[in-house]
C-alpha atoms as a PDB file:
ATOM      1  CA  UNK A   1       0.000   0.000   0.000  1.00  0.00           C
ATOM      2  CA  UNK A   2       1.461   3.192  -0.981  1.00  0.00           C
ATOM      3  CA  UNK A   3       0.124   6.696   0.162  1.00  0.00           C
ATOM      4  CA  UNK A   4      -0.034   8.781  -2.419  1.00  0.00           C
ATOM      5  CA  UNK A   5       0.929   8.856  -6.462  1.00  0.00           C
ATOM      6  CA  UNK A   6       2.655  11.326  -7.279  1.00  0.00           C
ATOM      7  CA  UNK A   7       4.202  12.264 -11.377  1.00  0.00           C
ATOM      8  CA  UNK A   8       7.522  14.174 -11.357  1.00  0.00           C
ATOM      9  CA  UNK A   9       8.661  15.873 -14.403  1.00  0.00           C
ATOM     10  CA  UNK A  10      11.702  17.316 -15.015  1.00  0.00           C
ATOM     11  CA  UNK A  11      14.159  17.047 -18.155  1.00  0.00           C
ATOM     12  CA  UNK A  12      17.265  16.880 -15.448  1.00  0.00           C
ATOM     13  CA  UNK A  13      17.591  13.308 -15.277  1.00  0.00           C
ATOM     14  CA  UNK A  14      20.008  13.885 -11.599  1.00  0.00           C
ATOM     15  CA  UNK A  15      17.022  16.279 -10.440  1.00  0.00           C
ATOM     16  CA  UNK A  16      14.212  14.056 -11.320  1.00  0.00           C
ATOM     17  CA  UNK A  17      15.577  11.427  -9.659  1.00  0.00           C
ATOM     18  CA  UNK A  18      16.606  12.743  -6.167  1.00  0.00           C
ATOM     19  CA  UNK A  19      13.286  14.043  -6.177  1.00  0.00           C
ATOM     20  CA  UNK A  20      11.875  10.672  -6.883  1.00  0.00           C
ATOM     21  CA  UNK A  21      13.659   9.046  -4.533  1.00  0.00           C
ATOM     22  CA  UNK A  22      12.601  10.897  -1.545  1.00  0.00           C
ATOM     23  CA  UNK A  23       9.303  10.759  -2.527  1.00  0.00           C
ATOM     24  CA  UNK A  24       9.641   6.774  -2.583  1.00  0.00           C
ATOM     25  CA  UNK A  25      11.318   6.758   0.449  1.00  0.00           C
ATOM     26  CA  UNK A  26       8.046   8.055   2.334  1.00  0.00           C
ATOM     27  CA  UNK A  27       5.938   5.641   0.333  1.00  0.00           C
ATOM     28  CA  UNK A  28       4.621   7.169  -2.512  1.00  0.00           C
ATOM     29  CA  UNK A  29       3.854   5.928  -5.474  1.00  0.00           C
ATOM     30  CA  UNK A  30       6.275   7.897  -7.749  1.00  0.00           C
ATOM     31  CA  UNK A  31       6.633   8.078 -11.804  1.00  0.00           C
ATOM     32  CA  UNK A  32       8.937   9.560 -13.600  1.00  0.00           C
ATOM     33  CA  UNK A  33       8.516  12.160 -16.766  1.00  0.00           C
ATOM     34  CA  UNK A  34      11.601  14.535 -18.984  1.00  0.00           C
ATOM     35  CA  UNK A  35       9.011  15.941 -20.428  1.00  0.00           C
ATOM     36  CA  UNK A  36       5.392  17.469 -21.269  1.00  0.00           C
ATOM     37  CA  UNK A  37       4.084  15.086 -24.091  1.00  0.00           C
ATOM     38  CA  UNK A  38       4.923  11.885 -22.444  1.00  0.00           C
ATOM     39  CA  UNK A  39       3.744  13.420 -19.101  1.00  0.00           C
ATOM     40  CA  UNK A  40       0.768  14.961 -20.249  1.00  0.00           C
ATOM     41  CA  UNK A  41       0.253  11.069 -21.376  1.00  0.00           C
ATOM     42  CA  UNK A  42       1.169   9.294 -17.804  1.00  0.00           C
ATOM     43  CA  UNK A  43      -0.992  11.851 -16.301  1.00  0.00           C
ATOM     44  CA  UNK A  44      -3.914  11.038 -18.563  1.00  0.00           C
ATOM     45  CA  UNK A  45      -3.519   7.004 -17.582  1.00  0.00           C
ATOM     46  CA  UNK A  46      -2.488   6.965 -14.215  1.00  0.00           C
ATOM     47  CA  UNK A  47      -4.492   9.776 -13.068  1.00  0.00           C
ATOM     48  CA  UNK A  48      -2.070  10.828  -9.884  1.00  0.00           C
ATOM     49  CA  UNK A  49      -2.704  12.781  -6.986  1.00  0.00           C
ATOM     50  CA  UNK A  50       0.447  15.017  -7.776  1.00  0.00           C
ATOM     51  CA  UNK A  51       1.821  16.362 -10.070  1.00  0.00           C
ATOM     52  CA  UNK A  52       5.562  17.747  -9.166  1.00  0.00           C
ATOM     53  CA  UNK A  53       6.448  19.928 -12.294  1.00  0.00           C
ATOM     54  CA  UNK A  54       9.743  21.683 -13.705  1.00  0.00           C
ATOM     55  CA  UNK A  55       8.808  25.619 -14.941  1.00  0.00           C
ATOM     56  CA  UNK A  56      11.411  24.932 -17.866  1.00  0.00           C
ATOM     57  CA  UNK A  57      10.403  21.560 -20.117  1.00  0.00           C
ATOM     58  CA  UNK A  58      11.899  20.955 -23.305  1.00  0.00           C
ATOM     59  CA  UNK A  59       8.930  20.756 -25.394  1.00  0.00           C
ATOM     60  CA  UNK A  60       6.435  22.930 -23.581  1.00  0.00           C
ATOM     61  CA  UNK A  61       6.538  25.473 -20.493  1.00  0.00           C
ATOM     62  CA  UNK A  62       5.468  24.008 -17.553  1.00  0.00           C
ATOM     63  CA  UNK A  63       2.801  26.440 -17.052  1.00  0.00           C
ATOM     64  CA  UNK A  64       1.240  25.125 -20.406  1.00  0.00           C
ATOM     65  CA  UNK A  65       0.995  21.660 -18.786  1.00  0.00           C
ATOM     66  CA  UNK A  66      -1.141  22.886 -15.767  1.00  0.00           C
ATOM     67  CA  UNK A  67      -2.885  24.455 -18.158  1.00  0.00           C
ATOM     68  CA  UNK A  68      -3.802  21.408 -20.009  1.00  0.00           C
ATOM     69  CA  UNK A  69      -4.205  19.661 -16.703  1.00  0.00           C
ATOM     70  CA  UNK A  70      -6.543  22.371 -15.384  1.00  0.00           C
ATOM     71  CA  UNK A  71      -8.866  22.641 -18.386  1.00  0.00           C
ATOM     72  CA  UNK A  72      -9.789  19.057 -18.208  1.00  0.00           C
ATOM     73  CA  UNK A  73     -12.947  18.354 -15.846  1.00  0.00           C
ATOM     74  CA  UNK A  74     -11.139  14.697 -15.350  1.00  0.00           C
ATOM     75  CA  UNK A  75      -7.685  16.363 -13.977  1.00  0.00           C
ATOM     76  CA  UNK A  76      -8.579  19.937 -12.878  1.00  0.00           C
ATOM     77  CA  UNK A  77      -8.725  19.060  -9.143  1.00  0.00           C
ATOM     78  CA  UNK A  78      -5.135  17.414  -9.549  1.00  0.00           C
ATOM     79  CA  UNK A  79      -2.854  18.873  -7.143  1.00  0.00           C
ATOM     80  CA  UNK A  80       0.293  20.424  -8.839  1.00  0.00           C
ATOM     81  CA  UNK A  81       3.539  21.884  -7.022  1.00  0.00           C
ATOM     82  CA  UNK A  82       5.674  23.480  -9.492  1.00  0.00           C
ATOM     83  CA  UNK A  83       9.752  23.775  -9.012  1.00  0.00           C
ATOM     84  CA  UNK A  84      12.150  26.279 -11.330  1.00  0.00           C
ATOM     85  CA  UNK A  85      15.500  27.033 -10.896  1.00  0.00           C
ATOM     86  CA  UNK A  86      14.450  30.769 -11.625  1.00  0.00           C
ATOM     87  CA  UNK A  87      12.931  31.128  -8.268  1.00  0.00           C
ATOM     88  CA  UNK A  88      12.331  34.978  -8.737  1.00  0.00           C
ATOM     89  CA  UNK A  89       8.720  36.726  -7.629  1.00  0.00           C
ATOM     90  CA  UNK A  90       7.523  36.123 -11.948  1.00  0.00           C
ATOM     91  CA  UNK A  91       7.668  32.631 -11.095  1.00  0.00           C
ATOM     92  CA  UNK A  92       6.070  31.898  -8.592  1.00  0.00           C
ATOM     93  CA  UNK A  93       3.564  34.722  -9.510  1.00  0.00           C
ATOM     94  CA  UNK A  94       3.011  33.060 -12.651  1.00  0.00           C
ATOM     95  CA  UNK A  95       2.836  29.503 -11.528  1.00  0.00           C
ATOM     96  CA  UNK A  96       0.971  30.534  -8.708  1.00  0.00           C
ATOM     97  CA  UNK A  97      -1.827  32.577 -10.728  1.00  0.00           C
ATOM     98  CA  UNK A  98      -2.006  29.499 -13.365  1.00  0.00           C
ATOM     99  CA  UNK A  99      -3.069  27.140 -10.841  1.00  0.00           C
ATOM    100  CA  UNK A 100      -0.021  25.456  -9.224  1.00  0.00           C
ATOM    101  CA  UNK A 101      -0.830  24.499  -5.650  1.00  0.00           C
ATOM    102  CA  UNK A 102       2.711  25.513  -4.632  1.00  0.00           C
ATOM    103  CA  UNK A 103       5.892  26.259  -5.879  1.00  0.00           C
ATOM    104  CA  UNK A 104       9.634  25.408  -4.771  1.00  0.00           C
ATOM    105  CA  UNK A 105      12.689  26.651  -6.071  1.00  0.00           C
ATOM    106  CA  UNK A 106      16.030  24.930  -7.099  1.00  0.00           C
ATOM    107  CA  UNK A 107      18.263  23.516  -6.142  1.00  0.00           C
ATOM    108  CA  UNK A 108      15.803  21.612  -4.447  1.00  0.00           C
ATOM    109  CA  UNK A 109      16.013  21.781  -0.321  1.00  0.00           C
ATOM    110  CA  UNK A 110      14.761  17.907   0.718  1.00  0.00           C
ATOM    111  CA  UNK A 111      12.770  18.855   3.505  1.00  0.00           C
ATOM    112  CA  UNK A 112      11.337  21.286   2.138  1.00  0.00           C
ATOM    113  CA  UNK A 113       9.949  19.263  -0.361  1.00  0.00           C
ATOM    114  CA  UNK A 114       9.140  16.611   1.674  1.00  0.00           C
ATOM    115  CA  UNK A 115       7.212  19.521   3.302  1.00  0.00           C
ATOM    116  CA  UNK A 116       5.611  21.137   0.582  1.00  0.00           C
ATOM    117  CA  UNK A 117       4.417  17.932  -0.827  1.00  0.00           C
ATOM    118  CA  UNK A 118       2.857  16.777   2.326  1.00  0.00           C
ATOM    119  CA  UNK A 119       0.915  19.937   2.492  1.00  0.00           C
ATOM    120  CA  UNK A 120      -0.283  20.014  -1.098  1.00  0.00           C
ATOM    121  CA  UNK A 121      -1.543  16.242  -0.556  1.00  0.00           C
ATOM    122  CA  UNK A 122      -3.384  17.606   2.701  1.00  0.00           C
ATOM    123  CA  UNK A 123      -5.232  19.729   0.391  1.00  0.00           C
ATOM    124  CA  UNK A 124      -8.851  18.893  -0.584  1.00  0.00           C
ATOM    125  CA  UNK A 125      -8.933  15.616  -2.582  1.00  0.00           C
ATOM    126  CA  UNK A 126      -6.795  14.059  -0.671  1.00  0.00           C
ATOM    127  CA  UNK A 127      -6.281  10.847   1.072  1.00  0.00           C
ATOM    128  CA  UNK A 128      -8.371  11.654   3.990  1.00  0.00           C
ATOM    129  CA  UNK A 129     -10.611  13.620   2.127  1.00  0.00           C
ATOM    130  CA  UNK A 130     -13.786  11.629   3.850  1.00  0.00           C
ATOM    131  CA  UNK A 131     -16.281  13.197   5.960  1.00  0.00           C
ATOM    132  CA  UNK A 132     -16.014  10.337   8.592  1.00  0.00           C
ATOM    133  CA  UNK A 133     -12.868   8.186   9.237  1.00  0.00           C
ATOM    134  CA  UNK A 134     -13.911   4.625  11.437  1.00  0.00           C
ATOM    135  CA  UNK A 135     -11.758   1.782  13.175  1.00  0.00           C
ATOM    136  CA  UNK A 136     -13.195  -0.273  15.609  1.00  0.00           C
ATOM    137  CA  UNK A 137     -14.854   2.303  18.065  1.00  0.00           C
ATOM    138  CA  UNK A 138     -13.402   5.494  16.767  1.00  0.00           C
ATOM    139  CA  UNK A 139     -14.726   8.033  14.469  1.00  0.00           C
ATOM    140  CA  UNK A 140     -12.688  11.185  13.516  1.00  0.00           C
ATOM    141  CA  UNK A 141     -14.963  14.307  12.117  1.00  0.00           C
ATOM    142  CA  UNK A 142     -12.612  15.138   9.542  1.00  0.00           C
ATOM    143  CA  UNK A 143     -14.848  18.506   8.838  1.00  0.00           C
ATOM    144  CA  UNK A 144     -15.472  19.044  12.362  1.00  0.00           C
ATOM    145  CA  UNK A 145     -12.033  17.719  13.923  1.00  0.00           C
ATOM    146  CA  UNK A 146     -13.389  16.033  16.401  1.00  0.00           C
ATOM    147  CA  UNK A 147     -12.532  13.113  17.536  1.00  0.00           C
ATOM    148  CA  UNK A 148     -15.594  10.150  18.992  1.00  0.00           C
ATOM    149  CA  UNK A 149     -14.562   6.885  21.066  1.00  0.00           C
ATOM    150  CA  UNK A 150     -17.489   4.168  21.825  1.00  0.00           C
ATOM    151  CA  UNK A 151     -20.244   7.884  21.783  1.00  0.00           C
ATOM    152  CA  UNK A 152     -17.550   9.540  23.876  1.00  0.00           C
ATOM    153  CA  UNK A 153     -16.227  13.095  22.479  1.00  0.00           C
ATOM    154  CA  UNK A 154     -12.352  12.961  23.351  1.00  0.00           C
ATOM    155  CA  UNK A 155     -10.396  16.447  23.219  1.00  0.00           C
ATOM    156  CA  UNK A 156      -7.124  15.832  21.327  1.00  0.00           C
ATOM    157  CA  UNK A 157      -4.575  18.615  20.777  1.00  0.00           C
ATOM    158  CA  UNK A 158      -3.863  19.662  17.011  1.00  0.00           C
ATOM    159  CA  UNK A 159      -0.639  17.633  16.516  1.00  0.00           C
ATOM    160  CA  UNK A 160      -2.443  14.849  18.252  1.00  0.00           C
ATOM    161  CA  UNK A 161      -5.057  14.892  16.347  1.00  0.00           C
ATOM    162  CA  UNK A 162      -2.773  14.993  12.683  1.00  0.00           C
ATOM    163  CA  UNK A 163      -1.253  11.863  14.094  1.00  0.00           C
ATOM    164  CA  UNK A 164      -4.420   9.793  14.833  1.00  0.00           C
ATOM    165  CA  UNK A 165      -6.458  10.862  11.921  1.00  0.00           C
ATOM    166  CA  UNK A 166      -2.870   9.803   9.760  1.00  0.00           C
ATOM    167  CA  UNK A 167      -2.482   6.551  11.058  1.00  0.00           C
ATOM    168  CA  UNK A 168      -6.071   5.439  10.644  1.00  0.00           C
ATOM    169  CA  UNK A 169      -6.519   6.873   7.394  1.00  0.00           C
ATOM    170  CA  UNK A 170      -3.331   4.281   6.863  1.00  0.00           C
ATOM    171  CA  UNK A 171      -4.306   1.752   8.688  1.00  0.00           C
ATOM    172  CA  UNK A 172      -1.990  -1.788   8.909  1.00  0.00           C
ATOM    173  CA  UNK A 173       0.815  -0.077   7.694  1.00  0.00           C
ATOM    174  CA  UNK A 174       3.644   0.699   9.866  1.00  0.00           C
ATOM    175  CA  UNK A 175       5.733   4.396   9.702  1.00  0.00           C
ATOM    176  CA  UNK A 176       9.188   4.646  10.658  1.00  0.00           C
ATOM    177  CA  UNK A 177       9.462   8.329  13.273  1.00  0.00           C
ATOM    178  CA  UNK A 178      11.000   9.705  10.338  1.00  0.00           C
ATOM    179  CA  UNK A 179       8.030   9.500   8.181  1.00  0.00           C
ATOM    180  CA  UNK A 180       6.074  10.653  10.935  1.00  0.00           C
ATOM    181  CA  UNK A 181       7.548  13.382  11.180  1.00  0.00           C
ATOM    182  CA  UNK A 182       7.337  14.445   7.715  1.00  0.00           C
ATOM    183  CA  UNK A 183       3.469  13.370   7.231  1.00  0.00           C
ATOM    184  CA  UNK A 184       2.337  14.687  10.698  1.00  0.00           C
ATOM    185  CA  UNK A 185       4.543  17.784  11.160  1.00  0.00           C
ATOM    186  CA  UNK A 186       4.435  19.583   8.239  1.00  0.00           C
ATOM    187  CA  UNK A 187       7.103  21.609   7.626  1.00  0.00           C
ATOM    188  CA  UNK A 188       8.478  22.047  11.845  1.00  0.00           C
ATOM    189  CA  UNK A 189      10.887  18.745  10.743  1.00  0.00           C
ATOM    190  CA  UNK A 190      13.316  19.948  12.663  1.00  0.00           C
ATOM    191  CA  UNK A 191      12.451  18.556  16.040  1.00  0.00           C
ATOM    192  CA  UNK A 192      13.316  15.157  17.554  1.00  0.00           C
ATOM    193  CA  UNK A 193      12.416  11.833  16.554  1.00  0.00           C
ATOM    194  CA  UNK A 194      11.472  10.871  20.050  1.00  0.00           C
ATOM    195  CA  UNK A 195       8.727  13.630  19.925  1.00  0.00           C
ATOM    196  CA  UNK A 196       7.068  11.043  17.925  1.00  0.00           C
ATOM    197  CA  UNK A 197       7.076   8.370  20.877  1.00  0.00           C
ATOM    198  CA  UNK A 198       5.614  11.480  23.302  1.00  0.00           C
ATOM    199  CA  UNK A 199       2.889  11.826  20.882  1.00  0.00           C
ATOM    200  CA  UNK A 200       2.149   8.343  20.639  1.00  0.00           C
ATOM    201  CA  UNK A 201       1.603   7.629  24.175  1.00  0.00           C
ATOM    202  CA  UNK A 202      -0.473  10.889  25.159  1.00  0.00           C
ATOM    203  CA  UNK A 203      -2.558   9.115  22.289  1.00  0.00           C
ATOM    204  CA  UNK A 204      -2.328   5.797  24.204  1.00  0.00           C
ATOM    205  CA  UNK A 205      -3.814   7.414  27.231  1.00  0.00           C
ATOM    206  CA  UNK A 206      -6.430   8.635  25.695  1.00  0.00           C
ATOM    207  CA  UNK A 207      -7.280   5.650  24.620  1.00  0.00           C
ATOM    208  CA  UNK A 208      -7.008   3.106  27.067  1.00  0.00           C
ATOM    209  CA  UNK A 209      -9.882   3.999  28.923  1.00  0.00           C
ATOM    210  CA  UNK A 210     -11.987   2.473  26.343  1.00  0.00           C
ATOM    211  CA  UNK A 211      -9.266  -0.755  25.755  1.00  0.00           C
ATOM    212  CA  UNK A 212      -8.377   1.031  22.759  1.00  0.00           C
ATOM    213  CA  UNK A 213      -4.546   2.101  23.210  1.00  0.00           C
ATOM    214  CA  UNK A 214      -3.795  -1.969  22.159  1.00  0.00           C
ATOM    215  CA  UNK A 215      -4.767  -0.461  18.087  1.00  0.00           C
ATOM    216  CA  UNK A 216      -1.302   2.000  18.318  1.00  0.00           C
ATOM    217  CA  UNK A 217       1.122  -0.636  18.145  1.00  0.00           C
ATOM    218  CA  UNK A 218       4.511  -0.416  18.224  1.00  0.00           C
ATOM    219  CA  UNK A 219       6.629  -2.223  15.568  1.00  0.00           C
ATOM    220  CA  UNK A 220      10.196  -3.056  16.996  1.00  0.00           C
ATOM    221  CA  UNK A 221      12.423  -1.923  15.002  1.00  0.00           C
ATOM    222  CA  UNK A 222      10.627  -0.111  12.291  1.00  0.00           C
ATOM    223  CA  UNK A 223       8.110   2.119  13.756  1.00  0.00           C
ATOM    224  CA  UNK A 224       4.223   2.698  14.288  1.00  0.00           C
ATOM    225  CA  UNK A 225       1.124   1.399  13.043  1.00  0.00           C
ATOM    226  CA  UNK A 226      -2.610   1.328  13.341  1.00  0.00           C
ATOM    227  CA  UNK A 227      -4.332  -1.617  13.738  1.00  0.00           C
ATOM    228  CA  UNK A 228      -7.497  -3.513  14.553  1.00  0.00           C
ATOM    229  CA  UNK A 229      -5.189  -6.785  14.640  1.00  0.00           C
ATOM    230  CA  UNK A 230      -3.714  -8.047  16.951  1.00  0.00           C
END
């Protein structure tokens, strides 16, 4: 199970594929393009729920691409996060203005890609884009935030509540911190693994009153998961 796909284009083959390889390292489901007719193609089949795009293409801008992409009712509500090496105000103006969801510049910084990504996939239509998220006993108001256990409203604080709603929107597979901390914490990376582990069991309290904390289990070795199995 993968979280997200996600399409990067870029005619730097050393570019594209640092870029990929992050992105595969937190699980995503990555493709690779060099440039706007055979992307314009992948995006077409594979339909992906980002599209990571170089200003500067070969064969056409990169602006022209979300064009395309944003005058088709099938891919208009595609997420797009557009990267240029000119990384002057025009740019990001004009990417910004023709319907990129974000924009990085080059060279590209890894966390803050990892960062900008995340957000962009937080972003209506994405994975947790349900009204009502259920395991078990517990249902998460994704409009509402709120968070119910067995009828029982249950206050969690923000970064709590990013880290429940992630893991059961995921549920059965297991995060290492590090992805945590990317996925949950946005773009504040810069603090400690181990504030993963505090999280985790203020979240275990929580639920234990209802027998519940048993469904954040701890995978030696490797990380977190949520799951109704034992």
């Amino acid at each position: 199970m993968t979280l997200a796909s996600i399409l990067v284009v870029d005619s730097d083959s050393a570019t594209r594929a640092r870029m990929a390889a992050e992105l595969r390292e937190l699980g995503h489901d990555v493709s690779e393009s060099e440039d706007a007719g055979s992307a314009l193609r992948l995006v077409r089949r594979k339909k992906p729920d980002l599209l990571v795009c170089d200003f500067t293409l070969p064969d056409l801008a990169g602006v022209e691409l979300l064009s395309d992409v944003r005058s088709s009712d099938e891919l208009k509500s595609m997420r797009v996060l557009m990267t240029s090496a000119r990384s002057d105000s025009d740019d990001v103006v004009t990417a910004l203005e023709s319907g990129a969801d974000d924009f990085i510049g080059k060279p590209i910084n890894t966390l803050e890609l990892r960062a900008r990504v995340g957000a962009c996939l937080r972003r209506p239509a994405n994975l947790s884009q349900a009204r009502e998220i259920r395991a078990g006993g517990i249902m998460i108001d994704n409009v509402g935030h709120r968070v119910v256990v067995d009828g029982n409203f249950v206050s969690l604080a923000p970064r709590e509540y990013r880290l429940l709603l992630f893991l059961l929107s995921n549920q059965d597979r297991v995060f290492s911190r590090k992805q945590l901390l990317v996925h949950v914490w946005d773009r504040d990376v810069a603090v400690g693994a181990r504030t993963v582990d505090v999280h985790i069991r203020r979240l275990r309290g929580l639920l234990e009153p209802f027998g519940y904390d048993r469904y954040l289990q701890t995978v030696r070795g490797s990380g977190y998961r949520f799951s109704l199995e034992s």
